[in-house]
PDB file of N, CA and C in Angstrom:
ATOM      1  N   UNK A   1      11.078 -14.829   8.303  1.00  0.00           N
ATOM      2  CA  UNK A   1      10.367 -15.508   7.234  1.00  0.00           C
ATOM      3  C   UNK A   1       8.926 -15.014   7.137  1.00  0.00           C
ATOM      4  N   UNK A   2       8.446 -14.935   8.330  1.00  0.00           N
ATOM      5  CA  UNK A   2       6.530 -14.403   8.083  1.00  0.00           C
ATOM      6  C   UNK A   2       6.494 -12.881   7.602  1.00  0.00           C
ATOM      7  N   UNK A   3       7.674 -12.003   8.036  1.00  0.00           N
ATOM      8  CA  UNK A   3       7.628 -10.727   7.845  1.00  0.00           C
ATOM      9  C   UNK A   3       7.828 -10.398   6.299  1.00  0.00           C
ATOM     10  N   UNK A   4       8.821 -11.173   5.788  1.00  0.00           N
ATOM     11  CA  UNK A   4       8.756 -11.576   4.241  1.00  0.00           C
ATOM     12  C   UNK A   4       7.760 -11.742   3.266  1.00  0.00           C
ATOM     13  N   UNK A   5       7.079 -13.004   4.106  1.00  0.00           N
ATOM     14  CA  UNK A   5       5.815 -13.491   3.183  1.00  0.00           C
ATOM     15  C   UNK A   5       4.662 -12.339   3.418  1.00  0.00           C
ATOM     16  N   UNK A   6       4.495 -11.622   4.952  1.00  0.00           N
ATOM     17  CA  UNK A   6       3.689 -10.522   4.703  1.00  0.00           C
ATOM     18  C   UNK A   6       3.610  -8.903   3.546  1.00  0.00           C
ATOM     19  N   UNK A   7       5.088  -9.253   3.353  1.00  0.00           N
ATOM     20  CA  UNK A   7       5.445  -7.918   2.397  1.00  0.00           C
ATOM     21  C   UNK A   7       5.221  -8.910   0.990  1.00  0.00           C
ATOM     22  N   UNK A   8       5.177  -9.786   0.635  1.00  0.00           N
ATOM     23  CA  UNK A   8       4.261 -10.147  -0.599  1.00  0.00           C
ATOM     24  C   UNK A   8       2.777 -10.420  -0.563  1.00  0.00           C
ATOM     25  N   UNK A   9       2.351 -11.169   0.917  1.00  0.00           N
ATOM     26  CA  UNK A   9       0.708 -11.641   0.465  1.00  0.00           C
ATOM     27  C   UNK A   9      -0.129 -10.159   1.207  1.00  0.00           C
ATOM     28  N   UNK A  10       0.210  -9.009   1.379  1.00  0.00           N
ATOM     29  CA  UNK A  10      -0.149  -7.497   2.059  1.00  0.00           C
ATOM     30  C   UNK A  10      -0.634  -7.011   0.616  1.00  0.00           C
ATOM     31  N   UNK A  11       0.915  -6.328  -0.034  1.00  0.00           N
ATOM     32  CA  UNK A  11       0.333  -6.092  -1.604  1.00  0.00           C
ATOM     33  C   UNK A  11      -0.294  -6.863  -2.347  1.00  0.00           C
ATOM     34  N   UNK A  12      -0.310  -8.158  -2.621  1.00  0.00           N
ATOM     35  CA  UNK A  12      -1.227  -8.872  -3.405  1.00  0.00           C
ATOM     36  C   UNK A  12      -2.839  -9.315  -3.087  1.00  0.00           C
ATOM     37  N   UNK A  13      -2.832  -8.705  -1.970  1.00  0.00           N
ATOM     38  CA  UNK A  13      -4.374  -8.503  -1.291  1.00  0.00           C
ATOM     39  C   UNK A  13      -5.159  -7.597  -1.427  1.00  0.00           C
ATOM     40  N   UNK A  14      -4.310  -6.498  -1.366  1.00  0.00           N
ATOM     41  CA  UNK A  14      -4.593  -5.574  -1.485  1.00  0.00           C
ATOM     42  C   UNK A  14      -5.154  -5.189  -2.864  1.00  0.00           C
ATOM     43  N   UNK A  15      -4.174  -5.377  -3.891  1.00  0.00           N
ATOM     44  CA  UNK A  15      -4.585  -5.241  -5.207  1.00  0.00           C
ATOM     45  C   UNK A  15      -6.040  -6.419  -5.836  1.00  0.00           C
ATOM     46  N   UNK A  16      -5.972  -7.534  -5.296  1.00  0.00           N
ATOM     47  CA  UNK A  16      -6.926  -8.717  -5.269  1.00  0.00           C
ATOM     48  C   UNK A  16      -8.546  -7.481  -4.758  1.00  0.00           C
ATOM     49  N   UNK A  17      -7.882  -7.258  -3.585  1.00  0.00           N
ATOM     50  CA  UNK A  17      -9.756  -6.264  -3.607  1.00  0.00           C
ATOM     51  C   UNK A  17      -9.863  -4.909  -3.796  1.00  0.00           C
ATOM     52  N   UNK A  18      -8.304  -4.612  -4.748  1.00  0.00           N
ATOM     53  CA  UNK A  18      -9.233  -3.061  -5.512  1.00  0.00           C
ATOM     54  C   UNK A  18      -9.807  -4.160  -6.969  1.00  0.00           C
ATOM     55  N   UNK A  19      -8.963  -5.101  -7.673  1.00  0.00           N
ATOM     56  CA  UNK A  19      -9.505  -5.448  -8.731  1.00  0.00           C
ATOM     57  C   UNK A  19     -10.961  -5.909  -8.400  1.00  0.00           C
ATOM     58  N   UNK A  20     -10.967  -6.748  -6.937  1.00  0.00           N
ATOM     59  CA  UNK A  20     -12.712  -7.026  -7.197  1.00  0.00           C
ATOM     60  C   UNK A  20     -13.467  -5.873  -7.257  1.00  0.00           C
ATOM     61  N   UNK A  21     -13.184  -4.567  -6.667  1.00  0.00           N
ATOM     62  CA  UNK A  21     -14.176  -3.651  -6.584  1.00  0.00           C
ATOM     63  C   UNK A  21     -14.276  -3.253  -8.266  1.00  0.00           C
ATOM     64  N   UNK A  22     -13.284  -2.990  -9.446  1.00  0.00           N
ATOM     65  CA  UNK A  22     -13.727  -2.925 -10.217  1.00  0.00           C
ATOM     66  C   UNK A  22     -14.258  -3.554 -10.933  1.00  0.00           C
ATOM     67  N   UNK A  23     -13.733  -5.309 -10.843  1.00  0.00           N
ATOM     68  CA  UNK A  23     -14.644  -5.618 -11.993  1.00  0.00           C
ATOM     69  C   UNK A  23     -15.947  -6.233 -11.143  1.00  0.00           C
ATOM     70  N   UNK A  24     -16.513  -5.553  -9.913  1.00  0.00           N
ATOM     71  CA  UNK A  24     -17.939  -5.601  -9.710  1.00  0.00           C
ATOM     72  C   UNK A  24     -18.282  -4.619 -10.376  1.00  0.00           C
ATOM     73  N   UNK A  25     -17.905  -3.586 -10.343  1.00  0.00           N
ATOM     74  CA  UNK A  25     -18.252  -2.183 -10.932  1.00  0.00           C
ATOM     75  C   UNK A  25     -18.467  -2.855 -12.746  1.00  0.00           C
ATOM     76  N   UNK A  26     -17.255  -3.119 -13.220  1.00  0.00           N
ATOM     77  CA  UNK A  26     -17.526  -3.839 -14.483  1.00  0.00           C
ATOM     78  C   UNK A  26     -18.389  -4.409 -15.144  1.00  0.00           C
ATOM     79  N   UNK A  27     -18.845  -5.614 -14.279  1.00  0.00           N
ATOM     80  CA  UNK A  27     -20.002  -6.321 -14.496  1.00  0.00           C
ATOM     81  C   UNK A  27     -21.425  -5.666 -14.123  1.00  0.00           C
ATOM     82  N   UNK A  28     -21.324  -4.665 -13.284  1.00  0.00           N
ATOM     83  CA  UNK A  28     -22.628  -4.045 -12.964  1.00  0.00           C
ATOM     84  C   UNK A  28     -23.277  -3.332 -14.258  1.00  0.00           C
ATOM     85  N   UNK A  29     -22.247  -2.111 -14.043  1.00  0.00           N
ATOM     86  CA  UNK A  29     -22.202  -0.891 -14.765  1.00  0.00           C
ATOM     87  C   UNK A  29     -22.380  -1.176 -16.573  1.00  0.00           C
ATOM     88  N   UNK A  30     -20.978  -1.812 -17.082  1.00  0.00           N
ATOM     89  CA  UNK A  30     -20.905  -1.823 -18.260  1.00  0.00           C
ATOM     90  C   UNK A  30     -21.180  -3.309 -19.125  1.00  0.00           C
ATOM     91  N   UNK A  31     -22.025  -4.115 -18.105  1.00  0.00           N
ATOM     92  CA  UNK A  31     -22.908  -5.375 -18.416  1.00  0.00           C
ATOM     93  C   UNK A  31     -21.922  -5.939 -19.316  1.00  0.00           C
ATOM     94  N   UNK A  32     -20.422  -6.373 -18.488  1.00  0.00           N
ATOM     95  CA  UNK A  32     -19.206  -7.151 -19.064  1.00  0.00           C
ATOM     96  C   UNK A  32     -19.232  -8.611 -19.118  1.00  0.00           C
ATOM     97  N   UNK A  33     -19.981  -9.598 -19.942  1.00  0.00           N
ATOM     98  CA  UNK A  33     -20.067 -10.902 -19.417  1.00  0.00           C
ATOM     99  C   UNK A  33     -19.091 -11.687 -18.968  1.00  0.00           C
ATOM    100  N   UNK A  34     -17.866 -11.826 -19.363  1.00  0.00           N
ATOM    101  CA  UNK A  34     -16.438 -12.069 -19.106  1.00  0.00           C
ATOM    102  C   UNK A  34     -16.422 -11.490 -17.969  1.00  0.00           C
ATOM    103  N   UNK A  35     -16.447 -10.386 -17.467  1.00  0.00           N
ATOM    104  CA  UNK A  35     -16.030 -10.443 -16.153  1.00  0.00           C
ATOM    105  C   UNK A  35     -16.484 -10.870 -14.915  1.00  0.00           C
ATOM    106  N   UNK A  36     -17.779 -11.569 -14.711  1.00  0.00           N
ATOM    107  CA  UNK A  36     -18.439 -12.520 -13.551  1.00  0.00           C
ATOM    108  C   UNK A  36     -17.345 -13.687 -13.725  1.00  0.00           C
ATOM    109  N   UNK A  37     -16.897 -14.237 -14.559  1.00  0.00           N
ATOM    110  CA  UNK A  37     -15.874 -15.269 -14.442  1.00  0.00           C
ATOM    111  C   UNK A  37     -14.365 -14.309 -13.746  1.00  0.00           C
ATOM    112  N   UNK A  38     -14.308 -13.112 -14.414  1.00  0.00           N
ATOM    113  CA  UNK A  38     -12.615 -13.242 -13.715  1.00  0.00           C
ATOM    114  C   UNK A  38     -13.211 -11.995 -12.374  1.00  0.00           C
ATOM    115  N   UNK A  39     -14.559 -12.138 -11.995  1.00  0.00           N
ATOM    116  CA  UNK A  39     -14.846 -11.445 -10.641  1.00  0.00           C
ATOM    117  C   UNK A  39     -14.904 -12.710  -9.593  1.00  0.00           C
ATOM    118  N   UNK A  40     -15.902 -13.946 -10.404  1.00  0.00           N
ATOM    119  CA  UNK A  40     -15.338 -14.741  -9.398  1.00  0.00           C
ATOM    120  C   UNK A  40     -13.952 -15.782  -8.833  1.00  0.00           C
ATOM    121  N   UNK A  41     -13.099 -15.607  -9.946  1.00  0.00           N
ATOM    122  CA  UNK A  41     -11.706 -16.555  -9.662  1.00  0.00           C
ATOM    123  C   UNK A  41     -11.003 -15.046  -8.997  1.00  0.00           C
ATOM    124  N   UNK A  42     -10.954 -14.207  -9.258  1.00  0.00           N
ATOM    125  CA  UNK A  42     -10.803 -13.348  -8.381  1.00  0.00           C
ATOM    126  C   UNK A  42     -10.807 -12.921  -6.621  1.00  0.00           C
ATOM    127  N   UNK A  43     -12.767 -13.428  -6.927  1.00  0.00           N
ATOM    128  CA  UNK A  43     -13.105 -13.919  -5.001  1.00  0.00           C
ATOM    129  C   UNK A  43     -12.467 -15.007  -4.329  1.00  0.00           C
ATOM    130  N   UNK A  44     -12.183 -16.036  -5.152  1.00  0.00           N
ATOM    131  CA  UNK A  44     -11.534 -17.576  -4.781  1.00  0.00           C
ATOM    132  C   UNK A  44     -10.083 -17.192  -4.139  1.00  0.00           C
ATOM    133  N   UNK A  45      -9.457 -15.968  -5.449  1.00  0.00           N
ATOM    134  CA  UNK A  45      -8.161 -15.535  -4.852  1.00  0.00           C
ATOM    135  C   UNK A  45      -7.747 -15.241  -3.842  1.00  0.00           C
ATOM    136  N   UNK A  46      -9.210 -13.782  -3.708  1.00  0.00           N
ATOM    137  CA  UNK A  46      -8.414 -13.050  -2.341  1.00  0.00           C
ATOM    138  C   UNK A  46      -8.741 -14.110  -1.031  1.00  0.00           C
ATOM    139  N   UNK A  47     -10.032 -14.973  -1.129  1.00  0.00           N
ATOM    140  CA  UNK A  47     -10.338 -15.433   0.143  1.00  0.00           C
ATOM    141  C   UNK A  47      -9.312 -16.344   0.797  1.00  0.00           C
ATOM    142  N   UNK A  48      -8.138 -17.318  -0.637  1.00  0.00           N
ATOM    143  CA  UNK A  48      -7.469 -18.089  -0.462  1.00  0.00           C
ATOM    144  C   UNK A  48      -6.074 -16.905   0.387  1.00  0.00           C
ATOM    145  N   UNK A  49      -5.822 -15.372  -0.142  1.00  0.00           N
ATOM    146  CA  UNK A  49      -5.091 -14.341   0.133  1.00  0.00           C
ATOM    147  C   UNK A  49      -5.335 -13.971   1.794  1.00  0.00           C
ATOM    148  N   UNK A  50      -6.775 -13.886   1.899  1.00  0.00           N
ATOM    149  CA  UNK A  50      -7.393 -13.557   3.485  1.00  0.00           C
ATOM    150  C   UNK A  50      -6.777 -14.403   4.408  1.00  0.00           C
ATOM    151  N   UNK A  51      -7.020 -15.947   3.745  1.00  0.00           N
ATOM    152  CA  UNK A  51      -6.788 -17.300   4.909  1.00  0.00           C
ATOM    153  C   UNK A  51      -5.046 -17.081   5.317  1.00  0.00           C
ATOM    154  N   UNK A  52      -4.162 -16.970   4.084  1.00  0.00           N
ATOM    155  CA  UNK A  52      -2.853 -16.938   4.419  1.00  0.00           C
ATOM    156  C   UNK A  52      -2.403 -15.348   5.486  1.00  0.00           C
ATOM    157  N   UNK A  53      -3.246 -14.387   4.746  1.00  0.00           N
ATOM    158  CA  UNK A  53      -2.872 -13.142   6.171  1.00  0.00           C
ATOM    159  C   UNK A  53      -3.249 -13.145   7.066  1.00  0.00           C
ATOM    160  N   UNK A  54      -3.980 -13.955   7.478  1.00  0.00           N
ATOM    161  CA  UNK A  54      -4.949 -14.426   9.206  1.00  0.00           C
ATOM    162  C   UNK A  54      -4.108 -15.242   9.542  1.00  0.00           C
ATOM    163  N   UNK A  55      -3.810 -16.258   9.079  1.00  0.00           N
ATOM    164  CA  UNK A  55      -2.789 -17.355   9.466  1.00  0.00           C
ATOM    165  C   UNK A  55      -1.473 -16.875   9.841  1.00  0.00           C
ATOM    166  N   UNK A  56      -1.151 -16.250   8.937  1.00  0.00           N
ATOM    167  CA  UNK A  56       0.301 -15.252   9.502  1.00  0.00           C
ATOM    168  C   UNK A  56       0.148 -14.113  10.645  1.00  0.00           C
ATOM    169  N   UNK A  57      -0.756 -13.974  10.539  1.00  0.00           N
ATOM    170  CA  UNK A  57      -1.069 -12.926  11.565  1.00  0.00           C
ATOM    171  C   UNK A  57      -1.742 -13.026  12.874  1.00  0.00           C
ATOM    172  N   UNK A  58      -1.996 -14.569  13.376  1.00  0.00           N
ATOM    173  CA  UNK A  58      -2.996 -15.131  13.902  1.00  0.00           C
ATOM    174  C   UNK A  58      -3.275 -14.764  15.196  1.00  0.00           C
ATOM    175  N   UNK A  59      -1.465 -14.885  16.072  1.00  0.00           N
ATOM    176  CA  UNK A  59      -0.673 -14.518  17.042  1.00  0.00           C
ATOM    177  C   UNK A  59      -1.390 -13.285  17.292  1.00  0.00           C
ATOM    178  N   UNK A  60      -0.943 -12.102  16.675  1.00  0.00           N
ATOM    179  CA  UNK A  60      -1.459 -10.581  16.249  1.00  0.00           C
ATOM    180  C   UNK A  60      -2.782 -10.964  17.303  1.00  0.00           C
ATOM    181  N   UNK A  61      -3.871 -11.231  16.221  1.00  0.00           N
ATOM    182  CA  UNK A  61      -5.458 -11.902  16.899  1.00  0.00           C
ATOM    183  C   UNK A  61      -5.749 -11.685  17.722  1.00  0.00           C
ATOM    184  N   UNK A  62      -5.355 -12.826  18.080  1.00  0.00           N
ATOM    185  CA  UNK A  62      -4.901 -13.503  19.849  1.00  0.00           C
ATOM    186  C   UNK A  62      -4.395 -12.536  20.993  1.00  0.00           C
ATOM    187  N   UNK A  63      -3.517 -11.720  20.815  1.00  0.00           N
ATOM    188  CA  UNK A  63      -3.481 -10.992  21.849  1.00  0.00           C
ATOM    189  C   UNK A  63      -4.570 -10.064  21.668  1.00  0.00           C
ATOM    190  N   UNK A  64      -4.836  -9.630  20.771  1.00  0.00           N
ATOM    191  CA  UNK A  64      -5.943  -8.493  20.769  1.00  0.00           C
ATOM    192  C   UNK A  64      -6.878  -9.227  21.485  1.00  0.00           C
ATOM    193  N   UNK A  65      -7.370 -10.179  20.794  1.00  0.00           N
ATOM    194  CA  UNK A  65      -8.936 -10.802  22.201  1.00  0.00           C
ATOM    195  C   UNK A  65      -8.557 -10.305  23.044  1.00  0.00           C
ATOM    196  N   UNK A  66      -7.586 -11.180  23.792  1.00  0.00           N
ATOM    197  CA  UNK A  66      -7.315 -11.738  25.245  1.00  0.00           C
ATOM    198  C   UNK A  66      -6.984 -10.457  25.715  1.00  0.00           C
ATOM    199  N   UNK A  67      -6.595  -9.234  24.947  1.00  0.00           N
ATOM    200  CA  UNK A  67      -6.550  -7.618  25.690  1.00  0.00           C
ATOM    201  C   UNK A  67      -7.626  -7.034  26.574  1.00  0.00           C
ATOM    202  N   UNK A  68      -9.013  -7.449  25.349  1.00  0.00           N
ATOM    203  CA  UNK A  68      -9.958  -7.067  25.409  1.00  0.00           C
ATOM    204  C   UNK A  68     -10.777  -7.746  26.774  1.00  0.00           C
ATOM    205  N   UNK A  69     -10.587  -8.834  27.035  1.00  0.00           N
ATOM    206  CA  UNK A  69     -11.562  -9.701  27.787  1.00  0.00           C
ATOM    207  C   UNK A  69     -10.683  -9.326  29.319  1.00  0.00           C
TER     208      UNK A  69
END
C-alpha cells in the first residue's frame, strides 16, 4: 500500500516543484499578476505533498539518523 501511494505522491511532487519554479519565474520575469495566486496554492500543495512523502517515508529517516550517530 505505501509503495503505491509513493508511485503517485513521487510524481505529483515532483511536478508541484517544477511548476513552482516556473511560475516563480512567471511572476518575476513576465510581471504575471495571476500567477502569485496559483504560485501560492501551489506552495500550500507541494508542502501538504512534502508532509505525506516524509510521513511515508519516515521509517527510511530513522534509520538514516540512527546510522549516522
Amino acid at each position: 500500500m505505501k509503495q503505491s501511494l509513493l508511485k503517485i505522491i513521487n510524481p505529483l511532487l515532483f511536478l508541484s516543484m517544477l511548476f513552482q519554479f516556473a511560475s516563480g519565474i512567471g511572476m518575476a520575469q513576465l510581471h504575471l499578476g495571476w500567477m502569485r495566486e496559483v504560485h501560492e496554492i501551489n506552495g500550500m500543495a507541494g508542502l501538504a505533498l512534502i508532509a505525506v512523502h516524509v510521513s511515508l517515508n519516515f521509517k527510511w529517516f530513522v534509520s538514516l539518523w540512527q546510522r549516522k550517530r
